[in-house]
Every structure is written in structure tokens, then in C-alpha cells.
N, C-alpha and C. Protein backbone atom coordinates (compact mmCIF):
# COMPACT_ATOMS: atom_id res chain seq x y z
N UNK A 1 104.30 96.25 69.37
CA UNK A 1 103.00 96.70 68.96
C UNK A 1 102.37 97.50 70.10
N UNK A 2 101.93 98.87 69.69
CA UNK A 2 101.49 99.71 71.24
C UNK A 2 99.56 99.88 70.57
N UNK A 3 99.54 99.62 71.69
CA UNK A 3 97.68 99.36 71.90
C UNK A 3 97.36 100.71 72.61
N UNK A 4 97.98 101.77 71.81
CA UNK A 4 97.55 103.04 72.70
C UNK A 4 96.47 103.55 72.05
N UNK A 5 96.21 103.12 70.60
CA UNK A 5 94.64 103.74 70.22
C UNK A 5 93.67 102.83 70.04
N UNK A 6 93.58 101.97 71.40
CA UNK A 6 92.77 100.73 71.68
C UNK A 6 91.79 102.03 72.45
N UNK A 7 90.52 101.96 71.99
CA UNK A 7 89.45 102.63 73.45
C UNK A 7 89.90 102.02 74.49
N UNK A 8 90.23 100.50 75.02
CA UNK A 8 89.98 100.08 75.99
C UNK A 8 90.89 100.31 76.90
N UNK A 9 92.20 100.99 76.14
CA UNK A 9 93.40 101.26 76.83
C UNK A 9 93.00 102.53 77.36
N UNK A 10 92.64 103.56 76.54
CA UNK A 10 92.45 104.88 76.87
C UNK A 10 91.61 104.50 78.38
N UNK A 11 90.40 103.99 78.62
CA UNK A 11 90.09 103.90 79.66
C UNK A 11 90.53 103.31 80.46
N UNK A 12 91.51 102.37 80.55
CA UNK A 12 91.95 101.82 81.68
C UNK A 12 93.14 103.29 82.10
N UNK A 13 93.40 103.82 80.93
CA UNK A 13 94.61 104.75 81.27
C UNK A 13 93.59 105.99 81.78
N UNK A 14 92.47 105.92 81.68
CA UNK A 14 91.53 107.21 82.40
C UNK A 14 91.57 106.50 84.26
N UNK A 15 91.06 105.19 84.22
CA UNK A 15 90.80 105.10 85.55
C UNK A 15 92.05 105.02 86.03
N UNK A 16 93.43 104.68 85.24
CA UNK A 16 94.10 104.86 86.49
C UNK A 16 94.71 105.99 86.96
N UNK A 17 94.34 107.04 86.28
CA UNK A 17 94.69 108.46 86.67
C UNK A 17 93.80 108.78 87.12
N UNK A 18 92.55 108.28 87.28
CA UNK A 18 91.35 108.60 88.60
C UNK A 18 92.18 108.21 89.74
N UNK A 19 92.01 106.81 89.56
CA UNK A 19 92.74 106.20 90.87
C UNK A 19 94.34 107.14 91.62
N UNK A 20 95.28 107.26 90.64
CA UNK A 20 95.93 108.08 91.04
C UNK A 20 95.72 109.09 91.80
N UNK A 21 95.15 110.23 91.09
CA UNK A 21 94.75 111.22 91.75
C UNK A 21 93.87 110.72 92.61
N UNK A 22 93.16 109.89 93.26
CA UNK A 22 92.49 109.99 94.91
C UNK A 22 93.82 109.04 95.95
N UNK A 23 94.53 108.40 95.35
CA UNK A 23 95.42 107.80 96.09
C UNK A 23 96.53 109.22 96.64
N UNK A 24 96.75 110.15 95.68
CA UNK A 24 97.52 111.07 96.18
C UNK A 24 96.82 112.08 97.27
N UNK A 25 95.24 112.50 97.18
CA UNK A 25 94.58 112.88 97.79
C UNK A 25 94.74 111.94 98.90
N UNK A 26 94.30 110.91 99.35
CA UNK A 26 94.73 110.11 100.29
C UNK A 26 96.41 110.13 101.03
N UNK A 27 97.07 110.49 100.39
CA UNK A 27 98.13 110.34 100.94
C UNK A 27 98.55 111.97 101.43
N UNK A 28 97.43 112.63 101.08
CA UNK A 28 97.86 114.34 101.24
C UNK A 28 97.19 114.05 102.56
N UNK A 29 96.30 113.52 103.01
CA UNK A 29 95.55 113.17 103.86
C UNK A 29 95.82 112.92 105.40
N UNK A 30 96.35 111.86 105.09
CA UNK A 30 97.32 110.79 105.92
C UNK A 30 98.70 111.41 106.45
N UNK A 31 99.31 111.87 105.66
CA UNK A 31 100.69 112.77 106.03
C UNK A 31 99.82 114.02 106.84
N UNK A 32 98.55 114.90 106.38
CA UNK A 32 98.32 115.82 107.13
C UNK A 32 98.28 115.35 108.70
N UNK A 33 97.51 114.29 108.49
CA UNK A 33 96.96 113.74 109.98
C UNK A 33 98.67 113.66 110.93
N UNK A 34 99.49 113.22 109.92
CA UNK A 34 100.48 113.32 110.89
C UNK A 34 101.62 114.78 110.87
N UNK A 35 101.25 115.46 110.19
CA UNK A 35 101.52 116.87 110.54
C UNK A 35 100.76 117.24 111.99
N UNK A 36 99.47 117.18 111.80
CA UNK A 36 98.35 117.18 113.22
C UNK A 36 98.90 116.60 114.26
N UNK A 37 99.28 115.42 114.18
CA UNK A 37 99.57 114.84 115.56
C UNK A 37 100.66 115.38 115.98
N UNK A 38 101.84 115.88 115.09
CA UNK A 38 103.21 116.18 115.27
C UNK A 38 103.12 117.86 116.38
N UNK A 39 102.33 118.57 115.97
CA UNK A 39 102.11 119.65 116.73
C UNK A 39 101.16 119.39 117.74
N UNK A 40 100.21 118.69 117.67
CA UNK A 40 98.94 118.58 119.02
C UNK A 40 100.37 118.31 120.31
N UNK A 41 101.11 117.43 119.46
CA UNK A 41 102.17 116.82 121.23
C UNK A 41 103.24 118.00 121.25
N UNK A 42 103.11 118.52 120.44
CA UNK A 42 103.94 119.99 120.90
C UNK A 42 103.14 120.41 121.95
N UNK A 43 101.91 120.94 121.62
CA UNK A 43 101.21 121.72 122.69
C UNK A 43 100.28 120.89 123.89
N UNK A 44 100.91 119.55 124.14
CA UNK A 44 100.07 118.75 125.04
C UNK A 44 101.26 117.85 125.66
N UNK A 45 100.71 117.42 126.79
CA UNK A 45 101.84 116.39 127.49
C UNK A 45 101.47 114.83 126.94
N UNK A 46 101.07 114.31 125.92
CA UNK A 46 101.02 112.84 125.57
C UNK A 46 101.20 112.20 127.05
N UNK A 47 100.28 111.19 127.19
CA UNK A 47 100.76 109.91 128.23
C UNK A 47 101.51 108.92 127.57
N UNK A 48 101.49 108.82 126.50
CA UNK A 48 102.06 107.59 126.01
C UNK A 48 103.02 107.93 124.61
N UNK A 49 104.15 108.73 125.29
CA UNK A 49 105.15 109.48 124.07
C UNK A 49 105.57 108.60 122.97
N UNK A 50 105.98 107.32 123.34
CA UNK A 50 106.73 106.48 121.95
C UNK A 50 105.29 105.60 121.42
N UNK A 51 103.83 105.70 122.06
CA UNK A 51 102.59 105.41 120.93
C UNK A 51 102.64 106.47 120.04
N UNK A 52 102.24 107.39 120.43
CA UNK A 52 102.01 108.52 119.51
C UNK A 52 103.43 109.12 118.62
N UNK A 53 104.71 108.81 118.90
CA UNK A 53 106.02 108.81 117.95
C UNK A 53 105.86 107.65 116.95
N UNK A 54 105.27 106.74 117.02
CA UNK A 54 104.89 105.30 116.20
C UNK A 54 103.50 105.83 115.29
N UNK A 55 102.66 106.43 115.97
CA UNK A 55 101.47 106.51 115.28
C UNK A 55 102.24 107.92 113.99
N UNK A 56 102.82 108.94 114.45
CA UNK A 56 103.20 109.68 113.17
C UNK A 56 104.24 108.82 112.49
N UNK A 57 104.76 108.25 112.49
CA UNK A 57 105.88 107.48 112.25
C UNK A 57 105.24 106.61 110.94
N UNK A 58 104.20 106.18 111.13
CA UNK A 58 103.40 105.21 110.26
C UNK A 58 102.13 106.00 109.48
N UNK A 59 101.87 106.98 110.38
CA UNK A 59 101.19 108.05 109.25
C UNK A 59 102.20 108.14 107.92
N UNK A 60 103.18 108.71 108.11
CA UNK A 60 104.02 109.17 107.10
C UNK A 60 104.64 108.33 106.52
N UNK A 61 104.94 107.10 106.92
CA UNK A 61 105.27 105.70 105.50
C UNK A 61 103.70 104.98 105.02
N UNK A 62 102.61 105.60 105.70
CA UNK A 62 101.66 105.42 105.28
C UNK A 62 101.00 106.33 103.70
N UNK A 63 101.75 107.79 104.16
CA UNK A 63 101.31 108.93 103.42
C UNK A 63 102.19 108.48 102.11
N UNK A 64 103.67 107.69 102.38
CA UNK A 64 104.94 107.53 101.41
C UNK A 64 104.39 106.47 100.47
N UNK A 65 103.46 105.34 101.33
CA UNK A 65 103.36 104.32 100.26
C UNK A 65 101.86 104.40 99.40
N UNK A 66 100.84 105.57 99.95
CA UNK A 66 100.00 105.53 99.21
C UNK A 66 100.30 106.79 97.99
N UNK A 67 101.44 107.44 98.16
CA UNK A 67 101.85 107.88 96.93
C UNK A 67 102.91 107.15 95.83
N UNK A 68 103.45 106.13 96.54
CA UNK A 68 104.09 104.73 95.52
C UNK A 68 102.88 104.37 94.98
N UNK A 69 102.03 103.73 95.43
CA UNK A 69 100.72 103.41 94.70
C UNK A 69 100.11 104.29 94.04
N UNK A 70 99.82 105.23 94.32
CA UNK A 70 99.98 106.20 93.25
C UNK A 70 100.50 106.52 91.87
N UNK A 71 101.82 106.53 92.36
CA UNK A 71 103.25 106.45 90.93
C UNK A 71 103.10 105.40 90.48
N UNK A 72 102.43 104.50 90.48
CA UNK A 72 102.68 102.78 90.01
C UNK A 72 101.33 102.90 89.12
N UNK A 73 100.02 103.94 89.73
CA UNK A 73 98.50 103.83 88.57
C UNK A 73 99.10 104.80 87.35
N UNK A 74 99.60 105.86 87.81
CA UNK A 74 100.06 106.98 86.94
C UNK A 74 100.96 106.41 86.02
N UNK A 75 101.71 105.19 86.44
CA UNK A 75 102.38 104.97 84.96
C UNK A 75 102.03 103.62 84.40
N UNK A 76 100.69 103.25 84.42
CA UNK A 76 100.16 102.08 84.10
C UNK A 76 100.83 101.01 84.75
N UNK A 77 101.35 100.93 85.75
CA UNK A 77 102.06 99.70 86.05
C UNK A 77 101.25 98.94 87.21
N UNK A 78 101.59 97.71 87.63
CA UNK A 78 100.69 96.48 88.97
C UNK A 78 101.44 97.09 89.67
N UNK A 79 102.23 97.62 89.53
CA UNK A 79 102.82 97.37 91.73
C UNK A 79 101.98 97.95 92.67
N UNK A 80 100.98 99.37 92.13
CA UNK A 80 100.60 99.67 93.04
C UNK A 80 99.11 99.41 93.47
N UNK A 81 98.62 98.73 92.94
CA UNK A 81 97.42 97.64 92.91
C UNK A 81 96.94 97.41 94.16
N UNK A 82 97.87 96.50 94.79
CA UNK A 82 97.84 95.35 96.31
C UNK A 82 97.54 96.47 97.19
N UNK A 83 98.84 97.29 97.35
CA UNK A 83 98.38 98.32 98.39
C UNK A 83 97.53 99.34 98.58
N UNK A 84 96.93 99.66 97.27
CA UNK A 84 95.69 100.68 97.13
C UNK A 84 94.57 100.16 97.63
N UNK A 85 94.18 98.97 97.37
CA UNK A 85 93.24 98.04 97.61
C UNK A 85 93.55 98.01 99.05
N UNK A 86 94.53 97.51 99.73
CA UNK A 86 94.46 97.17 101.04
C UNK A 86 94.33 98.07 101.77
N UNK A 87 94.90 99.52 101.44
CA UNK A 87 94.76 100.74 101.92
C UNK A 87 93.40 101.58 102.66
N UNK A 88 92.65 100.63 101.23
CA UNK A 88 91.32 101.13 101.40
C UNK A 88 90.48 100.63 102.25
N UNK A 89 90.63 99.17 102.16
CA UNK A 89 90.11 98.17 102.54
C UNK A 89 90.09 98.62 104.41
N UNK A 90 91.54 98.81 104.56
CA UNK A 90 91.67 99.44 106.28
C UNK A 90 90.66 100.57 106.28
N UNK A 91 90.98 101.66 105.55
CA UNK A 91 90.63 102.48 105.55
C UNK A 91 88.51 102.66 105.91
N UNK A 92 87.63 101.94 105.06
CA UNK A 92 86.56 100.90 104.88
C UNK A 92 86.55 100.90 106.61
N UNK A 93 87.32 99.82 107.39
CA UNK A 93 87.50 99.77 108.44
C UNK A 93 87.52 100.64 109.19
N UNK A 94 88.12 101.57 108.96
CA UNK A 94 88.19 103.33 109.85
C UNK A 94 86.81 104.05 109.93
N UNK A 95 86.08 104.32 108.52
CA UNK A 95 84.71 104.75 108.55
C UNK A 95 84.13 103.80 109.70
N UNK A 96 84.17 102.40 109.49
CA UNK A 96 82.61 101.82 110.67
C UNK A 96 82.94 102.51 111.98
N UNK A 97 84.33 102.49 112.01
CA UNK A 97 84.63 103.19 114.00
C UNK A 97 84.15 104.49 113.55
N UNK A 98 84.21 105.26 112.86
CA UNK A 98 83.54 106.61 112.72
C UNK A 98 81.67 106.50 113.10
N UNK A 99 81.59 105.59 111.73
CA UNK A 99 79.90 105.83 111.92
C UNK A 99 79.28 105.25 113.50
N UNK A 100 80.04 104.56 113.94
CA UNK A 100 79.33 103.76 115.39
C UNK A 100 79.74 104.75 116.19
N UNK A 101 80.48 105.71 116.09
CA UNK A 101 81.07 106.80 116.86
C UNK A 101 79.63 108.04 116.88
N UNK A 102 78.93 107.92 115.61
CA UNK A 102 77.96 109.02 114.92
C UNK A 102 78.89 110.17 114.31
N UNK A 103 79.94 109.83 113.56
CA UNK A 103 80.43 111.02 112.74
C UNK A 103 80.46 110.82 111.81
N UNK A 104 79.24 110.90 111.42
CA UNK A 104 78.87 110.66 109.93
C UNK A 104 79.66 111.26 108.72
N UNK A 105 80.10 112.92 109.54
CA UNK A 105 80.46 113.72 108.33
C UNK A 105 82.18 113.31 108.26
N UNK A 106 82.62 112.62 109.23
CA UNK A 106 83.93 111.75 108.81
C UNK A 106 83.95 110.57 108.12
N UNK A 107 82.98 109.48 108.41
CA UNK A 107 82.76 108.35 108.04
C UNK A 107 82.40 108.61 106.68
N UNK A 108 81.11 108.99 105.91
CA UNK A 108 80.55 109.17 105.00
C UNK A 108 81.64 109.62 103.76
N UNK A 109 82.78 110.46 104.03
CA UNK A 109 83.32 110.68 102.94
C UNK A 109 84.70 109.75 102.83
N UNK A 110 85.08 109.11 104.16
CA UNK A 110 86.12 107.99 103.74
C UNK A 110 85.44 107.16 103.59
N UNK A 111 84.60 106.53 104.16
CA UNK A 111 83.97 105.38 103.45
C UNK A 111 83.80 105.85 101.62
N UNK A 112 83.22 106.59 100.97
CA UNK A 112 83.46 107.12 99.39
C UNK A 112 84.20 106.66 98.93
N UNK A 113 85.36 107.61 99.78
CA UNK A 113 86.96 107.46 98.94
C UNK A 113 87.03 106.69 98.91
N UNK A 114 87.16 105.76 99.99
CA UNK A 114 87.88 104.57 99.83
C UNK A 114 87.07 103.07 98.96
N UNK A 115 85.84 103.14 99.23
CA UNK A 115 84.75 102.10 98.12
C UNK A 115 85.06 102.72 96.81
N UNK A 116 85.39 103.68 96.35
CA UNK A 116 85.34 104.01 94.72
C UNK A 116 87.24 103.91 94.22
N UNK A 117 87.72 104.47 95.12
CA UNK A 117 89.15 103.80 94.94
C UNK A 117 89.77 102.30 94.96
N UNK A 118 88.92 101.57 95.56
CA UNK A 118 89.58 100.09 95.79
C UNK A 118 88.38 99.78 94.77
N UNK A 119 87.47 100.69 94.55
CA UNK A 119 86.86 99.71 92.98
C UNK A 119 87.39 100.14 91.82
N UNK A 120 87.96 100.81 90.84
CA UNK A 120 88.57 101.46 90.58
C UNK A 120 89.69 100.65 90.17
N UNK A 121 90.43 100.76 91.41
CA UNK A 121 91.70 99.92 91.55
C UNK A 121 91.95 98.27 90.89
N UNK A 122 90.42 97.59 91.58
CA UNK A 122 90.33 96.35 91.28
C UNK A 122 89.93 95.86 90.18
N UNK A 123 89.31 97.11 89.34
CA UNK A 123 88.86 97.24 87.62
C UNK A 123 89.53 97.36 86.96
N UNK A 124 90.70 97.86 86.97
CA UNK A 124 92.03 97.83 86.29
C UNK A 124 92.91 96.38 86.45
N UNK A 125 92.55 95.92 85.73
CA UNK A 125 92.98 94.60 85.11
C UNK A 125 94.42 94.25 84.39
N UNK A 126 95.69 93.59 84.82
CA UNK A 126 97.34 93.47 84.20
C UNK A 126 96.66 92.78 82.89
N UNK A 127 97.26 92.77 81.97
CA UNK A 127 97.37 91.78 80.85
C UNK A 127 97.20 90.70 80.82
């Protein structure tokens, strides 16, 4: 029996292609940052070569798994639930070091993303 002309499906199948699409935005994000870092140590001497080989290193299974979470809203499925949420949740965490920093115009729009994606996320309800 398919509950695809349930309203309630249609919207859960709207938010999770919201959610999708900012999780992929997020992960376009995250991989950029480590495109960024990958050239800044081209053109700089790093003090601390295997931190900053770890920090792109985890950008980019960072950038890998918030597009699994991604692929997991896009096809109605839980798997990618836990980590969207937690994603954000860090992420949540990243804005306060921004705003106590005064960069508002960094803080202000991940803090967004990330409060409307991990709500979002957590509104989408399994069976």
C-alpha cells in the first residue's frame, strides 16, 4: 500500500528535499573550506604540517558524509538523520566561536543553516 497521495507524505517528502538541498549546500561548503586550506599551505610554510593535513583530511570526509546525509533525506530514508543533526549541532558550536570572535557576518548565517536544518531534520519523523 503506497501513501504517496497522503498530504502528509508529500510534506515530509517536501522537507526532506529542503533538508537535502542545505545538507548538500553544507557539504559544498565544507569541502570548499578544504579546497582553501589545501592551497593557503601551498602558498605558506604551515608550522604544524600533519595538523593542517588532518584538518583537510576531515574537511573532506566531513564534506563526503554530509552529502550521505544528504542521499539518505533525498530518498526518504533514516540513515541520514543522526548525522545531519549532529552536523549541525557542531556546527551551532562553530557560530558561538564566531560571534564571541564579533563575526557576525560568519556566525549569523551558520548559526541559520544549521538551526533550520537540524530542525527540519528532527521533524521528519521514521514510521
Amino acid at each position: 500500500m503506497s501513501d504517496k497521495g497522503n498530504p502528509h507524505h508529500r510534506v515530509l517528502t517536501r522537507r526532506g528535499a529542503i533538508v537535502a538541498a542545505l545538507l548538500r549546500f553544507e557539504a559544498i561548503a565544507v569541502a570548499s573550506l578544504a579546497v582553501y586550506l589545501t592551497f593557503k599551505s601551498m602558498t605558506s610554510h604551515p608550522q604544524a604540517p600533519i595538523a593542517l593535513l588532518m584538518e583537510i583530511l576531515f574537511a573532506l570526509l566531513g564534506g563526503l558524509g554530509l552529502l550521505g546525509a544528504a542521499h539518505g533525506f533525498a530518498r526518504a530514508r533514516n540513515y541520514g538523520r543522526a548525522p545531519a543533526v549532529m552536523a549541525n549541532l557542531i556546527a551551532l558550536g562553530v557560530s558561538t566561536f564566531q560571534f564571541q570572535a564579533h563575526l557576525w557576518y560568519l556566525a549569523l548565517p551558520i548559526a541559520v543553516i544549521a538551526l533550520v536544518t537540524a530542525g527540519l531534520a528532527l521533524s521528519i519523523t521514521p514510521k
